[in-house]
N, C-alpha and C. Protein backbone atom coordinates (compact mmCIF):
# COMPACT_ATOMS: atom_id res chain seq x y z
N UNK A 1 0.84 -1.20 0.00
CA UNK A 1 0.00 0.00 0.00
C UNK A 1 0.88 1.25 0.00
N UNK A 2 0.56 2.30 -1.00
CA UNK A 2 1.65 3.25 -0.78
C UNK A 2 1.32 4.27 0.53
N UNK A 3 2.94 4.54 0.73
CA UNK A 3 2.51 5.44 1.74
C UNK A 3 2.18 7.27 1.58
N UNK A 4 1.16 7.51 2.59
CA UNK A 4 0.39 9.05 2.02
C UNK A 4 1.72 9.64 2.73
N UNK A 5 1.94 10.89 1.83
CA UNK A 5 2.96 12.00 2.58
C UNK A 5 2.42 13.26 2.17
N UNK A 6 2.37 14.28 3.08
CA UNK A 6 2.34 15.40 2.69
C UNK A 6 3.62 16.82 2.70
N UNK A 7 2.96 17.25 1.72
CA UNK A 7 3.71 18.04 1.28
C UNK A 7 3.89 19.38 2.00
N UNK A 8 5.07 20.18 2.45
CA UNK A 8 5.12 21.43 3.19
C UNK A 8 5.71 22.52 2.32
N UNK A 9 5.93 23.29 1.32
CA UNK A 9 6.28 24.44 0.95
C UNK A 9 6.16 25.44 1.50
N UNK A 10 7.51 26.33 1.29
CA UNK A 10 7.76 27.43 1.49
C UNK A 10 8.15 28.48 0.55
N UNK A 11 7.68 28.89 -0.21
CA UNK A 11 8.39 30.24 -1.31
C UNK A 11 8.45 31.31 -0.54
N UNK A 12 9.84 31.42 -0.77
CA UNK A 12 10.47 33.06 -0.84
C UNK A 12 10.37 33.86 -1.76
N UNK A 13 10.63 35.22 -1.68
CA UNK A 13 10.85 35.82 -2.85
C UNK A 13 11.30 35.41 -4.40
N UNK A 14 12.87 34.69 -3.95
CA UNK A 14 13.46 34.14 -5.12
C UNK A 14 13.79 32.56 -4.95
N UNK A 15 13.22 31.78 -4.03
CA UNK A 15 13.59 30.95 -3.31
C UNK A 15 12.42 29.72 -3.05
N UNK A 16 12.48 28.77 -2.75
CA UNK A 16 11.64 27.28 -2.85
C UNK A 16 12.29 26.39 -1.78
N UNK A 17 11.72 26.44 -0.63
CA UNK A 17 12.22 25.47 0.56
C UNK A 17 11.03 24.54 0.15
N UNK A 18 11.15 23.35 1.04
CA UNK A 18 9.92 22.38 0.85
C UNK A 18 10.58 20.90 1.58
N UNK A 19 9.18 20.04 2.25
CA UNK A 19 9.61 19.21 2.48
C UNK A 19 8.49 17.92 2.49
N UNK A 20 8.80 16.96 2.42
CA UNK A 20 7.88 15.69 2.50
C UNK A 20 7.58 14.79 3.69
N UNK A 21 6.68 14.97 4.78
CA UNK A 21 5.93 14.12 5.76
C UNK A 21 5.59 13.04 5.52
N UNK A 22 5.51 12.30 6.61
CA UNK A 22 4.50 11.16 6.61
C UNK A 22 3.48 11.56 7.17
N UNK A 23 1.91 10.98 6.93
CA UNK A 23 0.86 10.99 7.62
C UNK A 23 0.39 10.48 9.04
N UNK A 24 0.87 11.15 10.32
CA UNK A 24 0.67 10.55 11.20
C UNK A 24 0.57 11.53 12.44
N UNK A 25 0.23 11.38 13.71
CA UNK A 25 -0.14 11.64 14.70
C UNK A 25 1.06 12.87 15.02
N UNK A 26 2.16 11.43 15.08
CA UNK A 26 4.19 11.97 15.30
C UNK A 26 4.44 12.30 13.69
N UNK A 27 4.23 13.12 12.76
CA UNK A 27 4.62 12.97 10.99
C UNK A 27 6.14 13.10 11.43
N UNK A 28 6.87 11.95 10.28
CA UNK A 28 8.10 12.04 10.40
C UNK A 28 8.70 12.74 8.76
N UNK A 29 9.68 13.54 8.62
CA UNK A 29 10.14 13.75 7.11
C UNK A 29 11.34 12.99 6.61
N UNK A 30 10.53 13.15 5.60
CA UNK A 30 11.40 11.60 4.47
C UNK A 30 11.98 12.78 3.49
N UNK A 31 11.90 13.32 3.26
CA UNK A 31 12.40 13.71 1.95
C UNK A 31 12.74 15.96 2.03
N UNK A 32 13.66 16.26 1.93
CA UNK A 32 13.79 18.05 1.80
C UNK A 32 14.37 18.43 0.62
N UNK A 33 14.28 19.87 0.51
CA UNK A 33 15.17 20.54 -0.44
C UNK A 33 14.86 22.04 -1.15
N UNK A 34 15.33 22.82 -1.92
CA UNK A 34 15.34 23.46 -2.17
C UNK A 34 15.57 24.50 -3.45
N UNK A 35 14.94 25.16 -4.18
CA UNK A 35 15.34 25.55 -5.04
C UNK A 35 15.68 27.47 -5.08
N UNK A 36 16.76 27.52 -5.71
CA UNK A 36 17.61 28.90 -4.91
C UNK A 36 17.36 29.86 -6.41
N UNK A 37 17.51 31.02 -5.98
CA UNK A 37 18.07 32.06 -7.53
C UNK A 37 17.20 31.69 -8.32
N UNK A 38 15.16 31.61 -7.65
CA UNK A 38 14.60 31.51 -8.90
C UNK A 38 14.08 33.30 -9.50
N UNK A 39 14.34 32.71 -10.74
CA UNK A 39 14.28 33.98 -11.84
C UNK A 39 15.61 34.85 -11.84
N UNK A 40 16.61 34.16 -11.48
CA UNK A 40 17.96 34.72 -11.13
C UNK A 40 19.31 33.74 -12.09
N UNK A 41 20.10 34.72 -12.49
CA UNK A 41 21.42 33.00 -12.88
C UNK A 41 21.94 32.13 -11.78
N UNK A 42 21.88 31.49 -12.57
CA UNK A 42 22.39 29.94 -11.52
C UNK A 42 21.58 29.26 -10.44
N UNK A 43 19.88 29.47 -10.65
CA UNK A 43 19.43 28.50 -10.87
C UNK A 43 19.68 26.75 -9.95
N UNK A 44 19.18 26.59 -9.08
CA UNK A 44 19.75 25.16 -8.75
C UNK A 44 18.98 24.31 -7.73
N UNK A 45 18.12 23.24 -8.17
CA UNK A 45 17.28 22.10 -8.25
C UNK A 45 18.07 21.04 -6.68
N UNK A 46 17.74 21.34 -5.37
CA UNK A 46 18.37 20.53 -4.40
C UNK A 46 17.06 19.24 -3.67
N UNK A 47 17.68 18.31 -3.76
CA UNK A 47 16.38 17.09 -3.19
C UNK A 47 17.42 16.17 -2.51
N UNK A 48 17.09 15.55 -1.11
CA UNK A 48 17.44 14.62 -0.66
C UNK A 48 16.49 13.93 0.82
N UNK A 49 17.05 12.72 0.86
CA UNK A 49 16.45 11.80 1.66
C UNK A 49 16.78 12.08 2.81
N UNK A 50 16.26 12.38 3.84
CA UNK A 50 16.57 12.61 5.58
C UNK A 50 18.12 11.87 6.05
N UNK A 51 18.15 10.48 5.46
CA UNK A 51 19.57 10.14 5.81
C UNK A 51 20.46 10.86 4.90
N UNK A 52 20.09 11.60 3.54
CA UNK A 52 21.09 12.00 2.70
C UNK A 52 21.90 11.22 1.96
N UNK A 53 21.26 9.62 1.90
CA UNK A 53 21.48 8.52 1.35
C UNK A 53 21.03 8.83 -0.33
N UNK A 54 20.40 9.81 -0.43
CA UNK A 54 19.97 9.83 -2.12
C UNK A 54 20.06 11.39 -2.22
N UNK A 55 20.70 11.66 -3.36
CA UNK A 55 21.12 13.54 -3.53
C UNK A 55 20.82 13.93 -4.91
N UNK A 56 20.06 14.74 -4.74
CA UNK A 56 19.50 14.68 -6.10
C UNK A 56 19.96 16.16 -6.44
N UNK A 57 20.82 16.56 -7.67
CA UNK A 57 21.51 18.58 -7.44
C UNK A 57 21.27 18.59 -9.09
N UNK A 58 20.35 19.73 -9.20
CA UNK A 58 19.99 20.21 -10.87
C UNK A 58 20.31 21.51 -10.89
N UNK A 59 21.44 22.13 -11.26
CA UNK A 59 21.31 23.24 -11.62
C UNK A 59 20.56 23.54 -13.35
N UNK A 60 20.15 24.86 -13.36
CA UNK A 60 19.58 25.06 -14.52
C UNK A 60 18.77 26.87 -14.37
N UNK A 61 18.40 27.25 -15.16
CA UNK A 61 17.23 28.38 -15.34
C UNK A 61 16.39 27.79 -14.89
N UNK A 62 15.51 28.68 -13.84
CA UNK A 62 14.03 28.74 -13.06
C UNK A 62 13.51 29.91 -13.25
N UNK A 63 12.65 30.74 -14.25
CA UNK A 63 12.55 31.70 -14.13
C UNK A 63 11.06 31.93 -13.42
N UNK A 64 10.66 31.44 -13.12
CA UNK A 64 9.28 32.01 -11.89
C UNK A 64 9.02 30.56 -11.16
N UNK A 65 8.48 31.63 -10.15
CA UNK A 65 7.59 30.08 -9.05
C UNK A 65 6.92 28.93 -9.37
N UNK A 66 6.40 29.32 -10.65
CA UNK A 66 5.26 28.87 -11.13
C UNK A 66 6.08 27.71 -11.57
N UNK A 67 6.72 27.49 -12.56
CA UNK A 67 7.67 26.69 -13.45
C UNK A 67 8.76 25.94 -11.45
N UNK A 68 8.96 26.49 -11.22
CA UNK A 68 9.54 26.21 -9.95
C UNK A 68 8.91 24.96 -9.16
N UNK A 69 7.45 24.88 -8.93
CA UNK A 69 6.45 24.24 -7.84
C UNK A 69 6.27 23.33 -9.27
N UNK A 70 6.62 23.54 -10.45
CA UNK A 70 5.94 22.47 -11.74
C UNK A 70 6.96 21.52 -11.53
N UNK A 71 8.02 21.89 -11.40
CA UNK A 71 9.51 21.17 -11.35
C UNK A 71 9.37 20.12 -10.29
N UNK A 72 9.31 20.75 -8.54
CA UNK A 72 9.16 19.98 -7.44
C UNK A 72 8.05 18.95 -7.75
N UNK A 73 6.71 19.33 -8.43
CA UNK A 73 5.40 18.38 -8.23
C UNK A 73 5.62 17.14 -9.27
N UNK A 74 6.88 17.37 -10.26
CA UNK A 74 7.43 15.87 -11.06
C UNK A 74 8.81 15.32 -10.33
N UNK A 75 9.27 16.05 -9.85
CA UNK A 75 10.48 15.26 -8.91
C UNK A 75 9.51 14.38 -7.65
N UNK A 76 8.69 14.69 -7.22
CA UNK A 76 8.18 14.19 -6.38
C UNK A 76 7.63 12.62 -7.11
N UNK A 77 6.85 12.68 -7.89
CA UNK A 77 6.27 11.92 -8.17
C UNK A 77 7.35 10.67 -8.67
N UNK A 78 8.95 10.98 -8.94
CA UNK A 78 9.91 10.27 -9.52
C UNK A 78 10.69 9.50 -8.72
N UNK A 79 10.01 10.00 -6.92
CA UNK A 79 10.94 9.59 -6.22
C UNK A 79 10.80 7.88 -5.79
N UNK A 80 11.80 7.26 -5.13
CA UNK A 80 11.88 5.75 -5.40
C UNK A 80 11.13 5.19 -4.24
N UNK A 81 10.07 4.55 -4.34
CA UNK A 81 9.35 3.91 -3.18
C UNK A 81 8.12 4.15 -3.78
N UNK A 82 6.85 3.85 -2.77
CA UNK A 82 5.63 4.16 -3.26
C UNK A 82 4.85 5.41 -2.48
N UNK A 83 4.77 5.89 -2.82
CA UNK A 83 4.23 6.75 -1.92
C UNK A 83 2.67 7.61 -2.40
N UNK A 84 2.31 8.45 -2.27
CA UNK A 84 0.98 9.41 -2.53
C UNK A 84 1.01 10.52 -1.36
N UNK A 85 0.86 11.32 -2.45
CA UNK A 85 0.52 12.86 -1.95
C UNK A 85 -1.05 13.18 -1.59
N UNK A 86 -1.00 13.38 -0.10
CA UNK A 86 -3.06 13.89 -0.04
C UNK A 86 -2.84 14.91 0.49
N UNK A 87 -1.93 15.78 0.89
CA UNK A 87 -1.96 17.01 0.85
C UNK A 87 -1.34 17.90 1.31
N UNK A 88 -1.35 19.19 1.26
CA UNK A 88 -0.01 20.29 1.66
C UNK A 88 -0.44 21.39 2.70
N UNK A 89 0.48 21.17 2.77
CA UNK A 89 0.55 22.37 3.95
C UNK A 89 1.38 23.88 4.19
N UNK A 90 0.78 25.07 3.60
CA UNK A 90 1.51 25.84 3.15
C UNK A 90 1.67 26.85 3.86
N UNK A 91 3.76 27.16 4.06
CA UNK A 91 3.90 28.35 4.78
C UNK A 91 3.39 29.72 4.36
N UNK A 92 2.72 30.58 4.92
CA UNK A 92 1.97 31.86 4.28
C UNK A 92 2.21 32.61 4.96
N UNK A 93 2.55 33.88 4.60
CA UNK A 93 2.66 35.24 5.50
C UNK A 93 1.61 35.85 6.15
N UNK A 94 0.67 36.24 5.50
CA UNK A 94 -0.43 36.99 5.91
C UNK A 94 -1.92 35.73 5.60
N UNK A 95 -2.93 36.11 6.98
CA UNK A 95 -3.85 35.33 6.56
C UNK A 95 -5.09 36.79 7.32
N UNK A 96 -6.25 36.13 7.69
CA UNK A 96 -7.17 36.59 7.90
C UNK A 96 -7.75 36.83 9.30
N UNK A 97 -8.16 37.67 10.36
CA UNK A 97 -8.04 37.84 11.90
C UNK A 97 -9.39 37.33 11.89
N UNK A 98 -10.30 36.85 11.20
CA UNK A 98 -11.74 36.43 11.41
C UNK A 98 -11.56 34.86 11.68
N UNK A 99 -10.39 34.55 11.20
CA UNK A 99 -10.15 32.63 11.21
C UNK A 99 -9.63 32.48 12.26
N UNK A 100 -10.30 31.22 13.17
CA UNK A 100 -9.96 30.56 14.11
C UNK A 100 -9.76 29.45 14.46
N UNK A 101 -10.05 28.59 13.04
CA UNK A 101 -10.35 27.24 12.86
C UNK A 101 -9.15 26.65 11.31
N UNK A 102 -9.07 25.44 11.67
CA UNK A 102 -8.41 24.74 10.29
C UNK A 102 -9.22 24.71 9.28
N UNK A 103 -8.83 25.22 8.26
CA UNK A 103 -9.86 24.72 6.94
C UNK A 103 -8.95 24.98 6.11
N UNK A 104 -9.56 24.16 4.73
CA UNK A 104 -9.00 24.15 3.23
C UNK A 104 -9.39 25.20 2.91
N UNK A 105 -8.02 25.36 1.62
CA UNK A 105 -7.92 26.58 0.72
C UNK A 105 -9.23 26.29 -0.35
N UNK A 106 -10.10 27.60 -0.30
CA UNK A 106 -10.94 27.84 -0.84
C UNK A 106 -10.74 29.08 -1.84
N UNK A 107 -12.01 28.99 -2.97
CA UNK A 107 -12.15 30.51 -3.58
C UNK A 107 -11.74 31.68 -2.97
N UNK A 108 -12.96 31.47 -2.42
CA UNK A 108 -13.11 32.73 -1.00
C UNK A 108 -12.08 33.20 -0.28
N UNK A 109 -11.18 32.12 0.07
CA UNK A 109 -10.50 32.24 1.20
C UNK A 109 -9.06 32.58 0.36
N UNK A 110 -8.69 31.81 -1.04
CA UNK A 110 -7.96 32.43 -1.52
C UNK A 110 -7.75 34.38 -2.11
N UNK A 111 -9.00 34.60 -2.58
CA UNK A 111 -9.13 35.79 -2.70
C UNK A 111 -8.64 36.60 -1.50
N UNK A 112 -9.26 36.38 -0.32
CA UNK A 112 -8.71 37.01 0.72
C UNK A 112 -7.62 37.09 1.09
N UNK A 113 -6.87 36.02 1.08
CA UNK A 113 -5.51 36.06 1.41
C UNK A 113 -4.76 37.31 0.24
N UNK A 114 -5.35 37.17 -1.25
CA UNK A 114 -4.41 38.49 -1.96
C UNK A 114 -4.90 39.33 -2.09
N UNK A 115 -5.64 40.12 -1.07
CA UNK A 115 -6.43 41.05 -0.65
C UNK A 115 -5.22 41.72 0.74
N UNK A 116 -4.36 40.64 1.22
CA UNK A 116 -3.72 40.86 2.14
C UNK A 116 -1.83 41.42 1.08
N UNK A 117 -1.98 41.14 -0.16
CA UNK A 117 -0.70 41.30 -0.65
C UNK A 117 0.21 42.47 -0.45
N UNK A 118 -0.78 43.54 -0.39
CA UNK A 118 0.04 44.72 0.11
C UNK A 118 1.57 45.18 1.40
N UNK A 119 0.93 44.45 1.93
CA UNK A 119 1.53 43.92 3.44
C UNK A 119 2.28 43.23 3.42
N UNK A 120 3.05 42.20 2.42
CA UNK A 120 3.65 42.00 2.12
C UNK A 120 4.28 41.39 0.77
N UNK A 121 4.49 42.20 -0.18
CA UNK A 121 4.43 42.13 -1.74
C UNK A 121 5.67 41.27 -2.18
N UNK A 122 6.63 41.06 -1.34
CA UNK A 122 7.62 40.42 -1.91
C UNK A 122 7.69 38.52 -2.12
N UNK A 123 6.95 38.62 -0.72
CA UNK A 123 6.45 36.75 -0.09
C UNK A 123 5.10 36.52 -0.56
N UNK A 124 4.08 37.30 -0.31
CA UNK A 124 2.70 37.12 -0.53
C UNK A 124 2.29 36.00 -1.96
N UNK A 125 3.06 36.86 -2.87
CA UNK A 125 2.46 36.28 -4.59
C UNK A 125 3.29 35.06 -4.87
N UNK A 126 4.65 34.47 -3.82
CA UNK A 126 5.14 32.83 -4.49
C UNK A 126 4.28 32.75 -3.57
N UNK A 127 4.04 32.69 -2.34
CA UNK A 127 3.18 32.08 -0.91
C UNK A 127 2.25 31.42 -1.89
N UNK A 128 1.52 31.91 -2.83
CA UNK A 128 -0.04 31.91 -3.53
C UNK A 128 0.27 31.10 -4.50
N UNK A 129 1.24 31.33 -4.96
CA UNK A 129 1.48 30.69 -6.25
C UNK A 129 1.61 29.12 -6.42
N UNK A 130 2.45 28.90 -5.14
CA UNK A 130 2.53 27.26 -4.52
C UNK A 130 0.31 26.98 -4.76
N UNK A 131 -0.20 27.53 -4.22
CA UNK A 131 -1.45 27.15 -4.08
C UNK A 131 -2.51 26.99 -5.45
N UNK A 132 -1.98 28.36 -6.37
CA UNK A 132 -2.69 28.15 -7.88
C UNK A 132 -2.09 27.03 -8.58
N UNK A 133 -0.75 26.58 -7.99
CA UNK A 133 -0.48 25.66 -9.16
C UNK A 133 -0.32 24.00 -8.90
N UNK A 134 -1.08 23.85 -7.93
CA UNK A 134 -1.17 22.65 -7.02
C UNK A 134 -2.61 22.72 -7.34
N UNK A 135 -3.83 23.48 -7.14
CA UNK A 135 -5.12 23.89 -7.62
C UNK A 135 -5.10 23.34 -8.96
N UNK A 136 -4.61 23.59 -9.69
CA UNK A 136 -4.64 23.64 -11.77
C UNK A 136 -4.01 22.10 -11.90
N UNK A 137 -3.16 21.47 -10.74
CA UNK A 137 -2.72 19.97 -11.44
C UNK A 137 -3.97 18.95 -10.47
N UNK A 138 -3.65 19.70 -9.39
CA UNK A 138 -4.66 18.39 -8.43
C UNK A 138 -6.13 19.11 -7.90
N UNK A 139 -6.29 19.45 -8.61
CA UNK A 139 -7.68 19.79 -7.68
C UNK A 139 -8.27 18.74 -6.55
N UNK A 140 -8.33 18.08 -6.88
CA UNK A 140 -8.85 17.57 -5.42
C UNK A 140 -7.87 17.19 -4.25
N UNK A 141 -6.81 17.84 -4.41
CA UNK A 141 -5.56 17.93 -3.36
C UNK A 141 -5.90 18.42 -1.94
N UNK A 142 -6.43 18.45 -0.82
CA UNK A 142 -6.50 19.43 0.18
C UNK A 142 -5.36 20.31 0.51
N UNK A 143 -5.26 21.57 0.51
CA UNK A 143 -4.26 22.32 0.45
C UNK A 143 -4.66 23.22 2.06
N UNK A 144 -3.16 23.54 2.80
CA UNK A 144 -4.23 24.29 3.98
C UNK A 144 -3.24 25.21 4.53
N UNK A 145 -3.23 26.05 4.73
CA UNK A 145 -2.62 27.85 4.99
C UNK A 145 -2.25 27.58 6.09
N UNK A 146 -0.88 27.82 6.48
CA UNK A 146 -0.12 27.66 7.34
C UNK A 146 0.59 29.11 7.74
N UNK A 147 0.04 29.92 8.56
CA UNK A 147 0.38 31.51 8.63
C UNK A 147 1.59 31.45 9.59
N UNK A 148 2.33 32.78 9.18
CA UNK A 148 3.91 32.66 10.51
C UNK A 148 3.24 33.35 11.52
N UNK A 149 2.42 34.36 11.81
CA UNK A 149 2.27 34.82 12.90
C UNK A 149 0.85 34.64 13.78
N UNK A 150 0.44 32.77 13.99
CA UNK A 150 -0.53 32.62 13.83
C UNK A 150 -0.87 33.16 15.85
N UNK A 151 -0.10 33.44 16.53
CA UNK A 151 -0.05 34.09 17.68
C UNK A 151 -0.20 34.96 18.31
N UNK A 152 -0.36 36.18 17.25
CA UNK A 152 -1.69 36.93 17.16
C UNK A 152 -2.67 37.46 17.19
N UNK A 153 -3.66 35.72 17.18
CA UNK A 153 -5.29 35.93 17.31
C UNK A 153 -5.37 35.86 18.92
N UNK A 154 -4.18 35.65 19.83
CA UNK A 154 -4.14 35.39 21.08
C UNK A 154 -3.34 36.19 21.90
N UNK A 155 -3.19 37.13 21.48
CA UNK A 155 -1.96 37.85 22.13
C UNK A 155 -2.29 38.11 23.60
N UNK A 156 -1.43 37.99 24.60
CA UNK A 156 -1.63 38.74 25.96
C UNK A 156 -2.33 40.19 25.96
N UNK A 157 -2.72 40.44 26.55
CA UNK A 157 -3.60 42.00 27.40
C UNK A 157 -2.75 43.06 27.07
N UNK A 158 -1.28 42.88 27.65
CA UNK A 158 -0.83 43.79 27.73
C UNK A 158 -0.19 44.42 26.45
N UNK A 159 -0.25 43.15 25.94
CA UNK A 159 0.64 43.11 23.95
C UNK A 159 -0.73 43.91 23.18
N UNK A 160 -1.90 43.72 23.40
CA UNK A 160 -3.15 44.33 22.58
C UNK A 160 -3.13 45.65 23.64
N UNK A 161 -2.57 45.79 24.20
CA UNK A 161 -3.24 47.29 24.70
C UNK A 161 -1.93 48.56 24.13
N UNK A 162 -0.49 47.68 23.72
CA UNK A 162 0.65 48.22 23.01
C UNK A 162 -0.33 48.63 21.67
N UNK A 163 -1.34 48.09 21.18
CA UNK A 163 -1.94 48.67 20.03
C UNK A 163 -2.74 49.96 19.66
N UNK A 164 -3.12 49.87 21.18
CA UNK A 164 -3.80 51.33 21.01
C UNK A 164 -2.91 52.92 21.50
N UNK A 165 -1.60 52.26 21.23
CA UNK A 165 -0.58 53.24 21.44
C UNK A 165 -0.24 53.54 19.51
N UNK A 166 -0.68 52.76 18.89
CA UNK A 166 0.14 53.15 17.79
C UNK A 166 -1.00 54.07 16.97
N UNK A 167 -0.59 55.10 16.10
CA UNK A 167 -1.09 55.66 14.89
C UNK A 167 -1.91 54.69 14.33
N UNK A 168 -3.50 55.44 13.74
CA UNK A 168 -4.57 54.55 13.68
C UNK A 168 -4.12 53.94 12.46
N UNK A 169 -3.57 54.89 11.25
CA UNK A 169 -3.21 53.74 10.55
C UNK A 169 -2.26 52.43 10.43
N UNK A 170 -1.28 52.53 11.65
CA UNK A 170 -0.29 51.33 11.93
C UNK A 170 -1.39 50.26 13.02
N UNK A 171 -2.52 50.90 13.63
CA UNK A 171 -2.94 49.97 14.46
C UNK A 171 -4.19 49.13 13.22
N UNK A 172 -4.20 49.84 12.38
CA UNK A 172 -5.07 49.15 11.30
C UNK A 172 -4.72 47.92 10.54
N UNK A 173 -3.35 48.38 10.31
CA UNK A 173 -2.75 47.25 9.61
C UNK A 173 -1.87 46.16 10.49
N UNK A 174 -1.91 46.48 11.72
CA UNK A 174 -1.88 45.30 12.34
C UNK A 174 -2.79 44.58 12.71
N UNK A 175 -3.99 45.16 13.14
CA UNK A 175 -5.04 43.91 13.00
C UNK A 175 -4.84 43.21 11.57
N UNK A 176 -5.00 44.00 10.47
CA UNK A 176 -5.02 43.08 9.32
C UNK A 176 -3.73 41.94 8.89
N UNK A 177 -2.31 41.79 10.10
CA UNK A 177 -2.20 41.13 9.81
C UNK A 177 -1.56 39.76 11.15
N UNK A 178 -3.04 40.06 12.07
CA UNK A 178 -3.52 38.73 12.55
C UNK A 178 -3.65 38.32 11.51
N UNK A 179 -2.48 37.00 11.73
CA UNK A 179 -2.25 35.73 11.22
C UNK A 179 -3.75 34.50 11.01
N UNK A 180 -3.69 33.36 10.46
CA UNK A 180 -4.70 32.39 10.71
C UNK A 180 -4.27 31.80 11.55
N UNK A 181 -4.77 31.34 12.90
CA UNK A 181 -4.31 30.22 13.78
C UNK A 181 -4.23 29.02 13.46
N UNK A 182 -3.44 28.86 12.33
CA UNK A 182 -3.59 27.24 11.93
C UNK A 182 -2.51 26.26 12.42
N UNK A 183 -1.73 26.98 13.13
CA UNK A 183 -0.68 26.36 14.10
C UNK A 183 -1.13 25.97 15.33
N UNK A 184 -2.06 26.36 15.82
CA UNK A 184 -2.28 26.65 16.95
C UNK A 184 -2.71 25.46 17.66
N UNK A 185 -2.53 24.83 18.53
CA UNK A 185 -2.37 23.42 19.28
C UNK A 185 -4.28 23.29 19.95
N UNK A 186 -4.54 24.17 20.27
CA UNK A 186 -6.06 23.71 20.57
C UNK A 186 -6.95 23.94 19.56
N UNK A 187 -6.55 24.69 18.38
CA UNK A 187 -7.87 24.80 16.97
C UNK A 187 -7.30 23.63 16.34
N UNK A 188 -6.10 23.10 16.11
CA UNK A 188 -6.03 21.71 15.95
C UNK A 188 -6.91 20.84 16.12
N UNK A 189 -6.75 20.60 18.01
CA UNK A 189 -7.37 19.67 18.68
C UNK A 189 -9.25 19.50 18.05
N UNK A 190 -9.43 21.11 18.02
CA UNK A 190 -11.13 21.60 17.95
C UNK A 190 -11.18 21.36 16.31
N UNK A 191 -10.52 20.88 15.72
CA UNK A 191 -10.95 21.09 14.01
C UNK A 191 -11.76 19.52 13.67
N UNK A 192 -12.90 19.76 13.06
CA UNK A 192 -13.12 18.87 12.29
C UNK A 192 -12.98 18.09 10.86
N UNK A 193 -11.91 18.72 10.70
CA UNK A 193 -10.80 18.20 9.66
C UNK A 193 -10.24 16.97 9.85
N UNK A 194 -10.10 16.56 8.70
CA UNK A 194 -9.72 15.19 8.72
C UNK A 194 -8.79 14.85 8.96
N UNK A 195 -7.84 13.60 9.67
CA UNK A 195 -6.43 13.85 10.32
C UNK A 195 -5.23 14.39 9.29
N UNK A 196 -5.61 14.23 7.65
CA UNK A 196 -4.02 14.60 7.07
C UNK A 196 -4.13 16.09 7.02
N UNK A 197 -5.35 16.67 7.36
CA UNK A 197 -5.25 18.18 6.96
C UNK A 197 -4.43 18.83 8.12
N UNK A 198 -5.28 18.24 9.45
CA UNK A 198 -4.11 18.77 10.79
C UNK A 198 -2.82 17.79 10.87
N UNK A 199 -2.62 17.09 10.16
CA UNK A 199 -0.87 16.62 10.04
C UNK A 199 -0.61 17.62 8.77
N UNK A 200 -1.16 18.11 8.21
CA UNK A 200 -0.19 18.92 6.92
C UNK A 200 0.53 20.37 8.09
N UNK A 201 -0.78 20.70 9.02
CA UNK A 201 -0.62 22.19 9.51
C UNK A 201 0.97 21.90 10.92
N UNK A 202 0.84 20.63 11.17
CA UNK A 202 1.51 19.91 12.05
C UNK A 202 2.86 19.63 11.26
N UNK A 203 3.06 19.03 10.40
CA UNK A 203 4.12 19.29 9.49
C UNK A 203 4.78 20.56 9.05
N UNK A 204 3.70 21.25 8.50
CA UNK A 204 4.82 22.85 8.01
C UNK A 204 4.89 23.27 9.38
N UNK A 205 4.68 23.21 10.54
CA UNK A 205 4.68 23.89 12.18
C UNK A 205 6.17 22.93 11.82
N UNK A 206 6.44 22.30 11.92
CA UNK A 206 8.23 21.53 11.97
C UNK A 206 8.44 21.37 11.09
N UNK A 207 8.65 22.11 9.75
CA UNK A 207 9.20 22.22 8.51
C UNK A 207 9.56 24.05 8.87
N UNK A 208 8.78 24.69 9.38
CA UNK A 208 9.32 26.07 9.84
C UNK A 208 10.50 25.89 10.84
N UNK A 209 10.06 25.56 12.02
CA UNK A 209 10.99 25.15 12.80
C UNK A 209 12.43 24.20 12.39
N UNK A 210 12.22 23.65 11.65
CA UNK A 210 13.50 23.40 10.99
C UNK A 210 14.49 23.97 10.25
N UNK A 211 13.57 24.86 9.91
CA UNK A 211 14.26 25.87 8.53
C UNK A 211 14.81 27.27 9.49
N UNK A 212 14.58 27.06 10.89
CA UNK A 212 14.93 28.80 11.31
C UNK A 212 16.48 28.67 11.63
């Protein structure tokens, strides 16, 4: 039976971190890597196995994300064993202060998120891009927003009352960018999501942490 893994991406500006889970309670990662200098010269395709027993190094031209996440979603599928992808879990900068719960990337919910691009224009549009182009091959992939500052929607008393010290328009745009709590250890617990969606959000939570 093959085994399900999910997928964790990260786009940077010019940049493609990413890594491969197992489906489980404890998800363990089997597989990392990276692609550097995209839309830049030199270009270069990095994949390997957790022991580093298999090294996979492509340099070449990457000129956008898009072509970038096309690249990773056929290396994946090439890799040796059996495996299946049910779904990802994606690092995102900005999400929405109304979300409190795990859920899949939606219409709706995508729109909103590039409603948030302003705020950060450099990360925002690969963040998204991982998501349109995983959308256009797998649609029925569950895909699920993994925000950095999902800590936030919870801040201490004294951290929300630092807000009403700032200029209305800096206190504006920090509400807008409460994070989604999709990290968050008790909307986990409370989600009625199915277990690979809270192992995807559980995975990129230690695919970040790995990468700092």
């Amino acid at each position: 039976m093959p085994e399900q893994i999910i997928l964790t991406p990260y786009a940077g500006s010019s940049s493609l971190k990413f890594a491969l889970f197992t489906v489980s309670s404890q998800s363990k990662r089997l597989w990392s890597g990276a692609i550097d200098r995209i839309g830049l010269p030199g270009a270069n395709f990095q994949l390997s196995d957790v022991r580093r027993t298999f090294m996979l190094e492509e340099p070449g031209h990457i000129d956008s994300h898009d072509k970038a996440l096309t690249r990773l979603r056929k290396a994946i599928a090439s890799l040796p064993g059996s495996m299946v992808l049910v779904a990802v879990g994606h690092r995102i900068g900005l999400g929405a202060p109304e979300r409190d719960r795990l859920k899949d990337v939606t219409p709706a919910l995508s729109a909103r998120l590039r409603r948030l691009t302003y705020l950060a224009p450099l990360h925002m549009p690969p963040n998204l891009a991982g998501v349109d182009v995983l959308q256009a091959s797998r649609p029925d992939l569950p895909q699920v927003p993994c925000c950095d500052t999902s800590f936030h929607h919870d801040l201490p008393r004294l951290a929300r009352m630092a807000l009403l010290a700032m200029p209305a328009l800096m206190r504006d745009r920090s509400r807008a960018r409460e994070r989604l709590p999709l990290l968050d250890e008790a909307s986990l617990a409370a989600s009625p999501q199915p277990e690979h969606a809270c192992c995807a959000s559980r995975s990129t939570a230690a695919f970040v942490e790995a990468s700092k």
